[in-house]
Protein backbone atom coordinates (compact mmCIF):
# COMPACT_ATOMS: atom_id res chain seq x y z
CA UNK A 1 0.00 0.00 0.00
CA UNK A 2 1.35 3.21 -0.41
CA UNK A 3 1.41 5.89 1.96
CA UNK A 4 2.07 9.28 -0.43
CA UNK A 5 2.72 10.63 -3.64
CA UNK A 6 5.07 13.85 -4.51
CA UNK A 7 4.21 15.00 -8.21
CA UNK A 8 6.57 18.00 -9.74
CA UNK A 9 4.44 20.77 -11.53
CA UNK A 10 5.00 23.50 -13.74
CA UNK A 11 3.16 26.05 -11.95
CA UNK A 12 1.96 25.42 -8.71
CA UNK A 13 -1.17 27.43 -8.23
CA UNK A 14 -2.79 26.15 -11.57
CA UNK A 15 -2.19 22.87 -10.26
CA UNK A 16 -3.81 23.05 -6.41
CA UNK A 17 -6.57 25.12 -8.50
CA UNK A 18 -7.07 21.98 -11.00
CA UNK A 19 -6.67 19.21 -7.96
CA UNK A 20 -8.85 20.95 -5.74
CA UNK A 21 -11.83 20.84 -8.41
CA UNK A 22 -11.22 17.39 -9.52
CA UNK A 23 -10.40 15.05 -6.37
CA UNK A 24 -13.83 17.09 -4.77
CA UNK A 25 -16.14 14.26 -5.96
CA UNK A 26 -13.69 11.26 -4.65
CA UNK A 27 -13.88 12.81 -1.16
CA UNK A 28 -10.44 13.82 -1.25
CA UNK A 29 -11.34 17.54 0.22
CA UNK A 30 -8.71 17.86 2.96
CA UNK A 31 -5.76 20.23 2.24
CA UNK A 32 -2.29 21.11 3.71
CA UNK A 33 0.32 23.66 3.02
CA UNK A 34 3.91 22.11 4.18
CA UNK A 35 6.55 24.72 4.39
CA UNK A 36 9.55 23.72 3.20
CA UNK A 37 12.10 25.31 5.72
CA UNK A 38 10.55 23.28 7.99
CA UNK A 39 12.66 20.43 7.43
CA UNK A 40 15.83 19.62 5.75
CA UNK A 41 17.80 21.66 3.96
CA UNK A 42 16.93 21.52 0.33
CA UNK A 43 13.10 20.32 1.47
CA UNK A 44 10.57 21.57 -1.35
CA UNK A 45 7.05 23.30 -0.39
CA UNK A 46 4.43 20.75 -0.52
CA UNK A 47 0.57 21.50 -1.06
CA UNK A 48 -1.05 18.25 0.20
CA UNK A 49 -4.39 16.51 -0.22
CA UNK A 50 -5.83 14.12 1.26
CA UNK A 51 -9.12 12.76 3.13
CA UNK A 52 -10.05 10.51 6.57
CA UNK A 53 -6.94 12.16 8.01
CA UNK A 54 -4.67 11.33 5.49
CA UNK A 55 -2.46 13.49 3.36
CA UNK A 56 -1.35 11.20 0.55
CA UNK A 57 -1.31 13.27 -2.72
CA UNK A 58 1.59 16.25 -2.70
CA UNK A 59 2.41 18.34 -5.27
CA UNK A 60 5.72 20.44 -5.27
CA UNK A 61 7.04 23.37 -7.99
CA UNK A 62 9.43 22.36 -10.36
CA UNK A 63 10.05 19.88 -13.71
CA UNK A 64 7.22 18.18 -14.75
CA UNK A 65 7.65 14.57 -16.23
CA UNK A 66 4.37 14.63 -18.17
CA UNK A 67 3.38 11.21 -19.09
CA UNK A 68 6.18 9.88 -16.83
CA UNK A 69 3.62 9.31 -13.78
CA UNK A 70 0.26 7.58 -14.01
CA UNK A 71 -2.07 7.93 -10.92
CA UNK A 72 -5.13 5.93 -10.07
CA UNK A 73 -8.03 7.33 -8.18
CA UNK A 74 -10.03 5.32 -5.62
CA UNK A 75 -14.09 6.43 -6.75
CA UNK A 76 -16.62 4.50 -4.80
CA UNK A 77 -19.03 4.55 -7.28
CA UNK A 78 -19.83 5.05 -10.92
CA UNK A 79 -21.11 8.97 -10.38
CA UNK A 80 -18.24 9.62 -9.02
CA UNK A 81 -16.07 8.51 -11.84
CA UNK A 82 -18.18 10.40 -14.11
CA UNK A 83 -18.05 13.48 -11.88
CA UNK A 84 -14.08 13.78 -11.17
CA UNK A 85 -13.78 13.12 -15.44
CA UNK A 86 -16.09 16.24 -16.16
CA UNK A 87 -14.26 18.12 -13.66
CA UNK A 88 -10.84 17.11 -15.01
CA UNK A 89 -11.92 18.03 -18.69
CA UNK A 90 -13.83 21.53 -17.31
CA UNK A 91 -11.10 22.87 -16.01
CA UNK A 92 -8.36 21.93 -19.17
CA UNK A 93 -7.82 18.34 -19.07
CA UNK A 94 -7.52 16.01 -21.93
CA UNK A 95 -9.14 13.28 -22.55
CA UNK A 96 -7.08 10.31 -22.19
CA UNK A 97 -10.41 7.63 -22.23
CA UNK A 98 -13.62 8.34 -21.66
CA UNK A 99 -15.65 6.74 -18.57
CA UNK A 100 -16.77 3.72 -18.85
CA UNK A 101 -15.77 -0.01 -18.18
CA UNK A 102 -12.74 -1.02 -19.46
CA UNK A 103 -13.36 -4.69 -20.35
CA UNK A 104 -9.53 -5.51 -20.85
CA UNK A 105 -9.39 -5.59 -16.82
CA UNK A 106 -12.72 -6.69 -16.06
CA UNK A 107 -16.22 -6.21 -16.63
CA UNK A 108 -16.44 -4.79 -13.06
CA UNK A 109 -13.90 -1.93 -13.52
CA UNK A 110 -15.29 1.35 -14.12
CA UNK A 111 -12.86 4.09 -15.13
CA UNK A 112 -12.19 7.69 -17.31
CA UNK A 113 -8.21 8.42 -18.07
CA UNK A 114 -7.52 12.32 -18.70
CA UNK A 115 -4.14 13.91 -18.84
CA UNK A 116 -4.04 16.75 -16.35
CA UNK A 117 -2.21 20.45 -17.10
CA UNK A 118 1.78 19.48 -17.03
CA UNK A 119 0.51 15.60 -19.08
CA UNK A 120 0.23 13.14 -15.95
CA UNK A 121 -1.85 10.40 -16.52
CA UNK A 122 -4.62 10.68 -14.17
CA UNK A 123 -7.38 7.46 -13.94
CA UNK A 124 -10.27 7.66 -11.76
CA UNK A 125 -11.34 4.45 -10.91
CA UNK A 126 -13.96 2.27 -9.48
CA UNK A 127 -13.33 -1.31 -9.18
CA UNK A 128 -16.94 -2.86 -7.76
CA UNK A 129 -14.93 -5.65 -5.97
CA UNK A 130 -12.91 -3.78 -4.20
CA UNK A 131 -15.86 -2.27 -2.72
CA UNK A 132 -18.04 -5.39 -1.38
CA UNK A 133 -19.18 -5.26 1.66
């Protein structure tokens, strides 16, 4: 399991602007602002998100990798698939694959693919197995 991500953006305040919009319908509405003189020397700025007390997706300023990073999105449901892809796309996304199942995995996964501002690979996902209770 992992515990957190650091992704490298172009510009920093497009980015929280874009995040904050699109991980709203996963749940993922917590935020946090780490200084970076705070800890090491050398230790970037971090603008976290996160949700149930967890900060687990952290962006930082600098060189973007575009398609170098692909991150997967816990949804819990269909809707919110759908909702976090029309967010993604409102607010200068590209489509990378439209929602809907994507049979190659299994009938049961639900997702939409979208490249966000700096070209990450961004999946929101819904695996109905994984859900079960």
């Amino acid at each position: 399991m992992l515990d957190h991500i650091f992704l490298s953006v172009s510009d920093i305040a497009r980015s929280i602007s874009f995040y904050e919009t699109v991980l709203k319908p996963l749940g993922i509405t917590a935020r946090l602002d780490y200084d970076g003189k705070d800890g090491p020397p050398g230790h970037p700025d971090l603008k976290g998100f996160g949700s149930n007390g967890r900060m687990f997706f952290w962006l930082r300023e600098g060189v973007s990798g575009g398609r170098a990073v692909h991150v997967g999105f816990v949804a819990n449901n269909k809707v919110e698939v759908d909702a976090a892809y029309a967010a993604a796309i409102a607010h200068g996304a590209i489509d990378n694959g439209a929602p809907g199942a994507r049979l190659h995995y299994d009938p049961d996964y639900y997702a939409a693919n979208v490249l966000d501002p700096d070209g990450y690979s961004l999946e929101f996902v819904y695996k109905k197995w994984q859900h079960v209770q």
